[in-house]
Protein backbone atom coordinates (compact mmCIF):
# COMPACT_ATOMS: atom_id res chain seq x y z
CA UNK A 1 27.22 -1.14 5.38
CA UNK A 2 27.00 1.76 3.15
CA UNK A 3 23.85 2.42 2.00
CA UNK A 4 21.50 4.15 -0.39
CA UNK A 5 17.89 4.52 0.46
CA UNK A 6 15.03 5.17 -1.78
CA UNK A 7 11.28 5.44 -1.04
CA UNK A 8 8.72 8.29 -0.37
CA UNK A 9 5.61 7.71 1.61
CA UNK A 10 5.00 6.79 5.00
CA UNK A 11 5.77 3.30 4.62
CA UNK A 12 9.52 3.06 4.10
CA UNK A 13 9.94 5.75 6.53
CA UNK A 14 10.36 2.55 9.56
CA UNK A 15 12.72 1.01 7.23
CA UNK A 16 14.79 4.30 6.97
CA UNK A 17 14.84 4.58 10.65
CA UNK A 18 16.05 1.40 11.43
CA UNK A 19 18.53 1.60 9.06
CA UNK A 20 19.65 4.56 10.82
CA UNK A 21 19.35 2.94 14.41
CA UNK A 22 21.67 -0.06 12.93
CA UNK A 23 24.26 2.19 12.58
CA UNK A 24 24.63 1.73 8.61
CA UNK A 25 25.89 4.44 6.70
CA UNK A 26 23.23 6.06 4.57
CA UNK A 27 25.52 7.84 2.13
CA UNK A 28 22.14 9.54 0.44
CA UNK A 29 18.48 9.52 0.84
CA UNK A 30 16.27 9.62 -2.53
CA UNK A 31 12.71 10.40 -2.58
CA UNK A 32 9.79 11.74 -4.76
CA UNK A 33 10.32 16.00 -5.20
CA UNK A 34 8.07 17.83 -2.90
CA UNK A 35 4.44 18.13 -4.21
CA UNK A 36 1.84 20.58 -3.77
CA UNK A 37 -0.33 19.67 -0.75
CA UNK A 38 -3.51 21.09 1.46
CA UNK A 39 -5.57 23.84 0.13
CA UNK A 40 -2.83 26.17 0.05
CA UNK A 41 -1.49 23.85 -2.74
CA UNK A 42 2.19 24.79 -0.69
CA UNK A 43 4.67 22.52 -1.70
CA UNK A 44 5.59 19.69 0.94
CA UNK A 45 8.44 16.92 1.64
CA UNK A 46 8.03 13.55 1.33
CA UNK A 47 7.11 11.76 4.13
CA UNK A 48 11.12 9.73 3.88
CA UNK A 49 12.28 13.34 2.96
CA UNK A 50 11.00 14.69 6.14
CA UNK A 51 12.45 11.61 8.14
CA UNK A 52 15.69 12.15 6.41
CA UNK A 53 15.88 16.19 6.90
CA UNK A 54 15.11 15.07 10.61
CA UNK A 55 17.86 12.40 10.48
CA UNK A 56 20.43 14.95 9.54
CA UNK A 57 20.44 12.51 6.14
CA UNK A 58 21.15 14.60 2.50
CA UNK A 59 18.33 13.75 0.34
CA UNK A 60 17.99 13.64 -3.93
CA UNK A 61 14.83 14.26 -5.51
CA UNK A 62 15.59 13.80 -9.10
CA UNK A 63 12.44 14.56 -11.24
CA UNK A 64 13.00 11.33 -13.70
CA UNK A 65 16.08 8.62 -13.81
CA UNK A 66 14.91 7.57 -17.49
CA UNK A 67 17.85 8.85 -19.44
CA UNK A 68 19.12 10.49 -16.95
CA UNK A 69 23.31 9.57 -16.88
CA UNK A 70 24.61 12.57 -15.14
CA UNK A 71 22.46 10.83 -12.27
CA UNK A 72 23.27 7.73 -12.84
CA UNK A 73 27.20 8.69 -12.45
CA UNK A 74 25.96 10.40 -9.18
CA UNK A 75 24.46 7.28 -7.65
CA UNK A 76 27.54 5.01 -8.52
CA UNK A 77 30.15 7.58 -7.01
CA UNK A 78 28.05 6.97 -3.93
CA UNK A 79 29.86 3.80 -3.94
CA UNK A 80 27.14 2.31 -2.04
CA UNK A 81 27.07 -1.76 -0.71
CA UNK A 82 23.40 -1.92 -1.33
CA UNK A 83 20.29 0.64 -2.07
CA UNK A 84 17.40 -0.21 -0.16
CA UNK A 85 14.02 0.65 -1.99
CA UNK A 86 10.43 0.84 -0.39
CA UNK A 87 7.67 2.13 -2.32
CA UNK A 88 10.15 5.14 -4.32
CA UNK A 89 7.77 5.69 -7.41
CA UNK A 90 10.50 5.69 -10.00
CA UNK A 91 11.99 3.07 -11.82
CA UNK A 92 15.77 2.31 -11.87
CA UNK A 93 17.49 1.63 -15.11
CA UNK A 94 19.51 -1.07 -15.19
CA UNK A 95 22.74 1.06 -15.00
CA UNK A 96 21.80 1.84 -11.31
CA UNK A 97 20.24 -1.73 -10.58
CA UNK A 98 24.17 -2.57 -10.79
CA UNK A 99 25.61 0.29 -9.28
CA UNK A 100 25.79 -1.15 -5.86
CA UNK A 101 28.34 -3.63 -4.55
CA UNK A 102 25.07 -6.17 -3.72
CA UNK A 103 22.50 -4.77 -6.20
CA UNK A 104 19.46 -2.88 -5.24
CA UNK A 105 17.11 -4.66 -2.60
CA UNK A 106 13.48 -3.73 -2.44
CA UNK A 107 10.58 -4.05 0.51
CA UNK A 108 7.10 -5.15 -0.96
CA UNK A 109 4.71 -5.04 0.94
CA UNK A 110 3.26 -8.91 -0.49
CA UNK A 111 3.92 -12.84 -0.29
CA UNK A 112 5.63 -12.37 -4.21
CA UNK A 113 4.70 -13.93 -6.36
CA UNK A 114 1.33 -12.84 -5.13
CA UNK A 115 0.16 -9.26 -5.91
CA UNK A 116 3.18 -7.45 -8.01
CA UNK A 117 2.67 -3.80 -8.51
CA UNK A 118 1.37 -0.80 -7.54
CA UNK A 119 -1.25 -1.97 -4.78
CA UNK A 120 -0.65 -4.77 -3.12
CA UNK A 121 -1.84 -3.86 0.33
CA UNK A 122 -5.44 -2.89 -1.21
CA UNK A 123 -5.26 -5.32 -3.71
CA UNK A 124 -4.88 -8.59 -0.82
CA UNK A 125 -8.29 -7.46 1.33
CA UNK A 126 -10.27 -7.26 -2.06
CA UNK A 127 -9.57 -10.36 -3.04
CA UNK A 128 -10.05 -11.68 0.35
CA UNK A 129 -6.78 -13.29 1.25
CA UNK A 130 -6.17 -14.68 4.66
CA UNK A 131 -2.65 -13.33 4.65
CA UNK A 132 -0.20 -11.10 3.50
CA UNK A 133 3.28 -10.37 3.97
CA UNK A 134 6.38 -8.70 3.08
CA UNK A 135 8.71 -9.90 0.83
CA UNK A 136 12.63 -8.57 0.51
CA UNK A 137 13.40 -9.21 -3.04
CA UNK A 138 16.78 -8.60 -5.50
CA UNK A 139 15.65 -6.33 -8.42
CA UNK A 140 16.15 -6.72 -11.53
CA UNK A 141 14.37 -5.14 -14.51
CA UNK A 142 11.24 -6.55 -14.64
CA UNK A 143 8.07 -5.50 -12.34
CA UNK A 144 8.59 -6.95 -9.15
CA UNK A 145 10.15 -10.40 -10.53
CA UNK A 146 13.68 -10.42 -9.19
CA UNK A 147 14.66 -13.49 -6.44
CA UNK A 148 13.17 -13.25 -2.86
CA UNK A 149 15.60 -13.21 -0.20
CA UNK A 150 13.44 -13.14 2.74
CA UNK A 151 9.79 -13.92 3.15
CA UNK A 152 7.15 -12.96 6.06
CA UNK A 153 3.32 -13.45 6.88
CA UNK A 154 0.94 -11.95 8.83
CA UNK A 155 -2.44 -12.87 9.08
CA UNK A 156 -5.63 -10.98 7.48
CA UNK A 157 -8.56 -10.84 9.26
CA UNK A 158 -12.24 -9.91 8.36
CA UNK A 159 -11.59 -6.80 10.54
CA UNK A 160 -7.84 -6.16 8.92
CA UNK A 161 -8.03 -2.22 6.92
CA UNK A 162 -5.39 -0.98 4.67
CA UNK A 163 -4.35 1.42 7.46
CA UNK A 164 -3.70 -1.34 9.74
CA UNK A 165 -1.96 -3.58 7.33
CA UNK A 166 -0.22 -0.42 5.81
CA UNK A 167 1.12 0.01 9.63
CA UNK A 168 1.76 -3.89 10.12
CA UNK A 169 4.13 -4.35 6.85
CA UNK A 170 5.42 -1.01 7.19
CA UNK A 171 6.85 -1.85 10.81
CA UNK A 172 8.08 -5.41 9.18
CA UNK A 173 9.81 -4.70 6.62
CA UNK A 174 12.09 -2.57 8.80
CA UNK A 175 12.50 -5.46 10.63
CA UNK A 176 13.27 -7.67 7.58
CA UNK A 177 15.85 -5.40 5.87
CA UNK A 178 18.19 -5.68 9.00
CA UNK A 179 17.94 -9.58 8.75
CA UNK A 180 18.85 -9.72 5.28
CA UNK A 181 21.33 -6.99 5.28
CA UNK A 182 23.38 -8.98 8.41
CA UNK A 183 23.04 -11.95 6.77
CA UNK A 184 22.94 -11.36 3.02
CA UNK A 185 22.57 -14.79 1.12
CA UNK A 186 25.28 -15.69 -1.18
CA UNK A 187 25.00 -15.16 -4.82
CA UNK A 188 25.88 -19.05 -5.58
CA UNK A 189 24.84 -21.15 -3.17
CA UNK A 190 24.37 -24.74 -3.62
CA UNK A 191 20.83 -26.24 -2.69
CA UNK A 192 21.49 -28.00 0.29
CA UNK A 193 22.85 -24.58 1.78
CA UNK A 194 19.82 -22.76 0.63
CA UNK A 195 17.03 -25.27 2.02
CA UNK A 196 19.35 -24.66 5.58
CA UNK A 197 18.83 -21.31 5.20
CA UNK A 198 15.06 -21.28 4.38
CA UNK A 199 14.14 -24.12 7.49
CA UNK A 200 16.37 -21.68 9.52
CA UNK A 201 14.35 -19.18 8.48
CA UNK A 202 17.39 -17.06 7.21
CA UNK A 203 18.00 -15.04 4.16
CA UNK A 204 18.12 -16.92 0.80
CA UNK A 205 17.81 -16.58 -2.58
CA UNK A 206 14.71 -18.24 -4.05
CA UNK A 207 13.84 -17.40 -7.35
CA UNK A 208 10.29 -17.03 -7.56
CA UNK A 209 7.94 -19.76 -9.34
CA UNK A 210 5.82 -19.16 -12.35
CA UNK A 211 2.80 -19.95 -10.51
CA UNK A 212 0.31 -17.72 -8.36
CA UNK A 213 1.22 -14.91 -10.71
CA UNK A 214 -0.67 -11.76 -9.79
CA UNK A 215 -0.75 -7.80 -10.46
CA UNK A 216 -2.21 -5.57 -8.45
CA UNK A 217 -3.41 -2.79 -10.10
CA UNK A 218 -2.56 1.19 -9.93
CA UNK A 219 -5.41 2.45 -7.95
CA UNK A 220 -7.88 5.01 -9.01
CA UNK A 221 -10.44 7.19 -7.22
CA UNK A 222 -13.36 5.31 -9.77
CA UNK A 223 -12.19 1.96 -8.17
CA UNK A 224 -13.88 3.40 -4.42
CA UNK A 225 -17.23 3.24 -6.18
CA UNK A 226 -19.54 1.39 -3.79
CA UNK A 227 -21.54 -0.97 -6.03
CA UNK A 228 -24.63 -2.47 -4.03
CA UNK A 229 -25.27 -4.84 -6.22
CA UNK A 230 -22.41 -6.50 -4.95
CA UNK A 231 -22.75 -9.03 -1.61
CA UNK A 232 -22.23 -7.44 1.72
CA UNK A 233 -18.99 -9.44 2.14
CA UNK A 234 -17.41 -8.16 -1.13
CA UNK A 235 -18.44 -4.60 -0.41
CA UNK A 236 -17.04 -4.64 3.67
CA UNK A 237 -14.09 -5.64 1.91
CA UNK A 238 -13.92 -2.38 -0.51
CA UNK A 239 -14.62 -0.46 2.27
CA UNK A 240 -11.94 -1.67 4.29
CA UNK A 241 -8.97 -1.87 1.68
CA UNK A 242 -9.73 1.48 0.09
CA UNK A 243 -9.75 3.40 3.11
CA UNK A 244 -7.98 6.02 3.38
CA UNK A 245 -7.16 5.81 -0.23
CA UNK A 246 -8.78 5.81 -3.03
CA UNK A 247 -11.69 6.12 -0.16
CA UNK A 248 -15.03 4.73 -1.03
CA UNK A 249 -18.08 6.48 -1.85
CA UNK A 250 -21.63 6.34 -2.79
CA UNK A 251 -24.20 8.91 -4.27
CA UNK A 252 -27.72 10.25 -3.19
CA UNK A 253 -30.45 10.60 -5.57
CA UNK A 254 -29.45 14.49 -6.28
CA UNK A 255 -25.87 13.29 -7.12
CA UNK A 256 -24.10 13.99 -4.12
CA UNK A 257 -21.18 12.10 -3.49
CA UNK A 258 -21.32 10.90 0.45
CA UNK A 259 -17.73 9.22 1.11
CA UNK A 260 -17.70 5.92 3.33
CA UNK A 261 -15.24 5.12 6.08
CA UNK A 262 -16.75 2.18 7.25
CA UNK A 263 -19.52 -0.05 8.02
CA UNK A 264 -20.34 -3.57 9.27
CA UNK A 265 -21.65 -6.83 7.13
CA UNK A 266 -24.75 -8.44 7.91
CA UNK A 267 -24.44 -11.41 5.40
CA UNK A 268 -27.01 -13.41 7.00
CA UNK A 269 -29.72 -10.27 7.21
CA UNK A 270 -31.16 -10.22 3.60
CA UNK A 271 -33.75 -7.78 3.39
CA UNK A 272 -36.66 -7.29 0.42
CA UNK A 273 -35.30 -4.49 -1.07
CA UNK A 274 -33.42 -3.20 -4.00
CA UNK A 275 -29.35 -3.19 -3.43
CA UNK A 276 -28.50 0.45 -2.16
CA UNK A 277 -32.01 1.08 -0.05
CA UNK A 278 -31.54 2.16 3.38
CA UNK A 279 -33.72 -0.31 4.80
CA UNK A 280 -33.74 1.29 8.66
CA UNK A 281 -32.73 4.45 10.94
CA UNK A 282 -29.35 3.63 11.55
CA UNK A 283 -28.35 3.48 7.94
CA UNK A 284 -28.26 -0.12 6.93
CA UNK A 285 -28.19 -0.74 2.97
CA UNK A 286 -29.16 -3.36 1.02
CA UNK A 287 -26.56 -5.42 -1.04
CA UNK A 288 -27.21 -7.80 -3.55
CA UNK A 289 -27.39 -10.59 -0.60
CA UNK A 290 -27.22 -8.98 3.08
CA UNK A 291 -26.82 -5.82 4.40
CA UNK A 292 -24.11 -3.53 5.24
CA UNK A 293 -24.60 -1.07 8.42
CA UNK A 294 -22.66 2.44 7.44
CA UNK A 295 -21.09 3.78 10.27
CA UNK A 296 -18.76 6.65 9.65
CA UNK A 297 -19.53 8.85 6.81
CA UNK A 298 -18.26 12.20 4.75
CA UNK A 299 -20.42 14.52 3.18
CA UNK A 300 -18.71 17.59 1.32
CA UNK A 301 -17.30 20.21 2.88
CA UNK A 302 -17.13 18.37 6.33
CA UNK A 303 -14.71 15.74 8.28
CA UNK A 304 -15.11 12.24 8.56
CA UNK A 305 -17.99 11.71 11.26
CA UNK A 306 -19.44 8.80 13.26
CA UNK A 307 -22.90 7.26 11.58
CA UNK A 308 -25.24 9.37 14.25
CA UNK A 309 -23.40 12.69 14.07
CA UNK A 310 -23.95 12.33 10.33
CA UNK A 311 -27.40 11.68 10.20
CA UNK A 312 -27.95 14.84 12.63
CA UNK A 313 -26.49 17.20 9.41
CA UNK A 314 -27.78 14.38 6.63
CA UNK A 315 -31.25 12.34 7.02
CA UNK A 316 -31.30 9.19 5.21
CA UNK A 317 -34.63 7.77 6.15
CA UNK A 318 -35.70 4.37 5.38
CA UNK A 319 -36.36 4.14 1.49
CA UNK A 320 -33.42 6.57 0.20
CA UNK A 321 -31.69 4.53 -2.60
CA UNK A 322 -28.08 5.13 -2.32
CA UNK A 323 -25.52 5.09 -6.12
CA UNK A 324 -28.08 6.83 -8.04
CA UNK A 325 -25.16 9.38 -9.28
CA UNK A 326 -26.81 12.63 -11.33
CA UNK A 327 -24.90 13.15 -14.43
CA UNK A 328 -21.08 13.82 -14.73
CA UNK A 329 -21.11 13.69 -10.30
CA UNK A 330 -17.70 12.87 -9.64
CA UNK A 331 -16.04 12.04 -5.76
C-alpha cells in the first residue's frame, strides 16, 4: 500500500520499520520539528525523523496543521491508501482524517476504551491494572474515540516499568499494523461477518462501548512527587510508571531534590515511624503502611547510581525524614 506515516518518539519508530520491511510504500514521513536537546541546547531529529533520514524516507515537520490548507493540499496529493499514526503530537483536522483512500489509522498504546490520551502507558501501572495492550483504531475527530480494528493484551506485572511496557507495545503495535493493513476490515460488514472476524482474531471494526471510559492525563514533572503518606504498594507503582519520565523524586530536609529510579515494597514490614523516615542503613522509608527499600538514586549534578554507591557521596542515616521540600525547591 501507499502510505503516510506520522509519529515522533521512540515508540512508532518499530512501526515505521516494519512498515518499511513489508515493502509498503511510504510516500512521506511526518514528525515533530527538531527540538533543542542536551546542554548544548543543539537542535536534534526526532527519534521517527532519524529512522526515516536512515531509511532513505523524505520527512515533513510542519510546525502546526490547525489552519494550515496549503498542508493539507500537500498531504492529499500524497494520494496515500492509509496514514499510519503513533504517538505524532499534532492533531489532524478533519480535512486530512479523509485524505486517505482508508482514513487515518492510529497505534495506542491501551485496551481503548481504557486510558484515552496523552499517557496511557504511565497512566495503566498507577492505577494498577493487570494488563494493557495496544489497540489499532480508525480516527475520527474526537480524542481517541474512533472504531477499534484490532485489539491486543499483554500482561502487567508488579515488576512491569514504563520502559518495559514502553518497549513491549512499541514492538506490538508494529506487529499489529501489518495485520490490519493485510487484512483491513470492511467498512460495512454485517454482524455475523464481524463476530468471524473477532473469534478469528482478525481485523474488525468494533465501535467502542460507552463503558470503562477513561483519560489518561498529560503528564507533568509535579505528578513524580513521591508522597509517603501514600502505601508502599501505591508508591512502587509511581516509581515504576514514571520512570524515565516525568521521573520521581523526593526532597531532604535542606530542600534538595534526590530523584528515584527505583525501589522495592515491603507491604507487610510496617515500621513505627512517620511516612518518609529512613528507618535503616540501606535506605528503607516509611509509607503510610509498609516500607519501600530505595535502590537507585540521583542527586544533582550526578548520574543515576545504585542505592550503595549513593550513600558513599549522600548519607541518609536512620532518622532523615525524606519530602520535607524548603521553599520554592523544584525537581
Amino acid at each position: 500500500m501507499r502510505l503516510v506515516f506520522m509519529g515522533t518518539p521512540d515508540f512508532a519508530v518499530p512501526a515505521l520499520k516494519a512498515l518499511h520491511a513489508a515493502g509498503h510504500d511510504i510516500a512521506a514521513v511526518y514528525s515533530q520539528p527538531p527540538r533543542p536537546a542536551g546542554r548544548g541546547k543543539a537542535l536534534r531529529a526526532s527519534p521517527v525523523q532519524q529512522a526515516a533520514q536512515e531509511l532513505g524516507l523524505p520527512v515533513r515537520h510542519p510546525l502546526s496543521l490547525r489552519n494550515n490548507p496549503q498542508e493539507w493540499e500537500e498531504f492529499a496529493a500524497l494520494g496515500a491508501d492509509a496514514a499510519i499514526v503513533a504517538a505524532y503530537g499534532l492533531i489532524l483536522p478533519q480535512t486530512m482524517l479523509d485524505a486517505p483512500r482508508l482514513g487515518c489509522l492510529n497505534i495506542h498504546a491501551s485496551l481503548l476504551p481504557r486510558w484515552r490520551g496523552a499517557s496511557p502507558i504511565q497512566s495503566s501501572i498507577l492505577a494498577g491494572d493487570t494488563q494493557s495492550g495496544v489497540t489499532i483504531m480508525q480516527m475520527e475527530a474526537g480524542l481517541d474515540t474512533g472504531p477499534m480494528l484490532l485489539r491486543e493484551a499483554v500482561p502487567i506485572t508488579d515488576k512491569t516499568t514504563a520502559s518495559t511496557l514502553h518497549d513491549a507495545l512499541s514492538a506490538l503495535g508494529g506487529e499489529m499494523v501489518l495485520r490490519v493493513l493485510q487484512d483491513f476490515p470492511p467498512t460495512n460488514a454485517n454482524t455475523a461477518d464481524t463476530q468471524a472476524r473477532i473469534a478469528a482474531n482478525r481485523p474488525a471494526r468494533q465501535v467502542q462501548p460507552d463503558t470503562g471510559v477513561t483519560y489518561a492525563p498529560r503528564l507533568t514533572r509535579e505528578d513524580g512527587r513521591i508522597d509517603w503518606t501514600q502505601d508502599a504498594t501505591t508508591i512502587d507503582r509511581q516509581i515504576r510508571a514514571l520512570t524515565p519520565w516525568p521521573g520521581t523524586f523526593t526532597t531532604l530536609e535542606d530542600g534538595t531534590v534526590i530523584k528515584i529510579g527505583g525501589g522495592i515494597p515491603l507491604p507487610g514490614n510496617p515500621v513505627a515511624q512517620q511516612p518518609g523516615t529512613v528507618v535503616d542503613d540501606q535506605l528503607t522509608v516509611a509509607c503510610a503502611t509498609g516500607c519501600i527499600r530505595l535502590t537507585r538514586l540521583q542527586r544533582p549534578g550526578r548520574g543515576m547510581m545504585e542505592a550503595d554507591a549513593f550513600l558513599r557521596g549522600q548519607p541518609l542515616p536512620a532518622g532523615t525524614r525524606l519530602g520535607t521540600p524548603a521553599p520554592d525547591s523544584t525537581p
